[in-house]
Structure formats: C-alpha cells, structure tokens
C-alpha atoms as a PDB file:
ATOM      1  CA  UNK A   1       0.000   0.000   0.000  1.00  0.00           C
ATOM      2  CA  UNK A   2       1.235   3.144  -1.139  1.00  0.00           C
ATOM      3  CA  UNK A   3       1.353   6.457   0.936  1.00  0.00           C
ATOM      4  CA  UNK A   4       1.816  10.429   0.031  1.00  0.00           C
ATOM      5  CA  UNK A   5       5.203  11.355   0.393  1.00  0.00           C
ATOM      6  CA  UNK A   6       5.949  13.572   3.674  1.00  0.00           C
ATOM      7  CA  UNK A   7       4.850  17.083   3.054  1.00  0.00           C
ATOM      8  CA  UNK A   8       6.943  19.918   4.653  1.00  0.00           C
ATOM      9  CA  UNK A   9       5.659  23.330   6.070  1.00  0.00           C
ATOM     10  CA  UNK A  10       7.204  26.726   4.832  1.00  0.00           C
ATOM     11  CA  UNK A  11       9.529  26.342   8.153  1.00  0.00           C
ATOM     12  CA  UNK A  12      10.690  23.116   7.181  1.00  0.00           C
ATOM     13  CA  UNK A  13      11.299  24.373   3.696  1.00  0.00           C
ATOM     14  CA  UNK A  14      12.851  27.627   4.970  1.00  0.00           C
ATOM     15  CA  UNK A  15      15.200  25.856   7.145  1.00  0.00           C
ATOM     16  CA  UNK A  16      16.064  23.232   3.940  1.00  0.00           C
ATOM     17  CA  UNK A  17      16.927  26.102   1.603  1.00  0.00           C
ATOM     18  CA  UNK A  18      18.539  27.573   4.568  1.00  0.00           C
ATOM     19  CA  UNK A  19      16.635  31.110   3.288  1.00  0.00           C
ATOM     20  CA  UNK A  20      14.281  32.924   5.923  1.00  0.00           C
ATOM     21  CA  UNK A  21       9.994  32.081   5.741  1.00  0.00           C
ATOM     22  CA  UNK A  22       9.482  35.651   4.961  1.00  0.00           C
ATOM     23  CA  UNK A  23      11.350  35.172   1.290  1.00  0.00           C
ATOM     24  CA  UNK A  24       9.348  32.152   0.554  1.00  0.00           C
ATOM     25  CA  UNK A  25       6.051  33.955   1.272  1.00  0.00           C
ATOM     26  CA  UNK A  26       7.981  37.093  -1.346  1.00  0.00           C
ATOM     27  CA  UNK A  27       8.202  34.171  -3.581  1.00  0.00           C
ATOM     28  CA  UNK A  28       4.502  33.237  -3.538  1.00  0.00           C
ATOM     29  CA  UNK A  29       3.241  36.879  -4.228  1.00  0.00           C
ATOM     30  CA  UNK A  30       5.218  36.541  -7.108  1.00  0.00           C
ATOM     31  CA  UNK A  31       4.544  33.330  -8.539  1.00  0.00           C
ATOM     32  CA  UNK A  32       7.705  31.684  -7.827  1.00  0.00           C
ATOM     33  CA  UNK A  33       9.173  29.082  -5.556  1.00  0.00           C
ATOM     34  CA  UNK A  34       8.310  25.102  -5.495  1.00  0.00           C
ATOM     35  CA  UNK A  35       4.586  24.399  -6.115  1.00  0.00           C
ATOM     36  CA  UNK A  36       2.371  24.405  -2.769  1.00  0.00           C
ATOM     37  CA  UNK A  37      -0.738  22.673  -1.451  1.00  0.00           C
ATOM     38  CA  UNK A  38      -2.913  24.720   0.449  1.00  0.00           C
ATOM     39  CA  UNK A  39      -4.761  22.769   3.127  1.00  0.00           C
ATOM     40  CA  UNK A  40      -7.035  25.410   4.799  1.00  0.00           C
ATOM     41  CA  UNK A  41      -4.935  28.272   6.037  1.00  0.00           C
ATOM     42  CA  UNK A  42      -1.680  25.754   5.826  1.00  0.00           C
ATOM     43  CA  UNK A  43       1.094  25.443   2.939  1.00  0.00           C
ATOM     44  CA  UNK A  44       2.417  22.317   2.525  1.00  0.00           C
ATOM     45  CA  UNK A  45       5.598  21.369   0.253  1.00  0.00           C
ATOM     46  CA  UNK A  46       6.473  17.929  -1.041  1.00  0.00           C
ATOM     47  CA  UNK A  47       9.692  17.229  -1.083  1.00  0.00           C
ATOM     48  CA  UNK A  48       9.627  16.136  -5.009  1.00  0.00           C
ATOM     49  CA  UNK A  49       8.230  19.413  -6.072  1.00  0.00           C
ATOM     50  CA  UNK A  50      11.032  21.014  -3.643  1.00  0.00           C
ATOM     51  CA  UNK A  51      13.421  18.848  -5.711  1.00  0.00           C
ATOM     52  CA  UNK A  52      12.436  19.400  -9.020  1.00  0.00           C
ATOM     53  CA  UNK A  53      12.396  22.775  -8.420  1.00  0.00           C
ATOM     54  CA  UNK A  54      15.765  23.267  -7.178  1.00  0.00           C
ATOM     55  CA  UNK A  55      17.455  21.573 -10.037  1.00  0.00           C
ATOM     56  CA  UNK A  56      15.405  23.580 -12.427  1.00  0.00           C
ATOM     57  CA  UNK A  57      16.856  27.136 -10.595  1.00  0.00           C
ATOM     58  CA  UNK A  58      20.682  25.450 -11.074  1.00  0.00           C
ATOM     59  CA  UNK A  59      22.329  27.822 -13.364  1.00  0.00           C
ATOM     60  CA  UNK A  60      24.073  27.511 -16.923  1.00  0.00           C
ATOM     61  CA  UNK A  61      27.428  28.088 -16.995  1.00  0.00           C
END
C-alpha cells in the first residue's frame, strides 16, 4: 500500500533552503518558488516538487 510522500511546512522548507519564511512567502506573491498545497490556512511542500524545483533554478554556466 502506497502512501503520500511527507509534506513539509514553509519552516521546514525555509530551514532546507537555509533562506528565511518571509522570502518564501515574497516568492509566492510573485509566482515563484516550489509548487504548494494549500490545506485550509496551511502550505504544505512535497519534497519532489522542492526537488524538481531546485534543479530547475541550477544555473548555466
């Protein structure tokens, strides 16, 4: 039986991308950042979106 992966909150995610909550939030406002699931007045991150993501910010050299 399969399960959802573990979903992080924006202080977990913070702390990961060792950036502070109050950029992540800048992010949102701005359409950027991993893709989040809103579950009532909670964000929620999974850690594949957070992944995919971060490999898709690496830059070109």
């Amino acid at each position: 039986m399969g399960g959802l992966e573990p979903l992080w909150d924006i202080t977990e995610l913070a702390g990961y991308l060792g950036i502070p909550v109050a950029t992540i939030y800048d992010w949102r406002t701005h359409g950027k950042g991993p893709t989040a699931y809103r579950f009532g007045k909670h964000l929620k991150f999974a850690l594949s979106d957070v992944r995919d993501w971060v490999v898709a910010q690496r830059e070109r050299a």
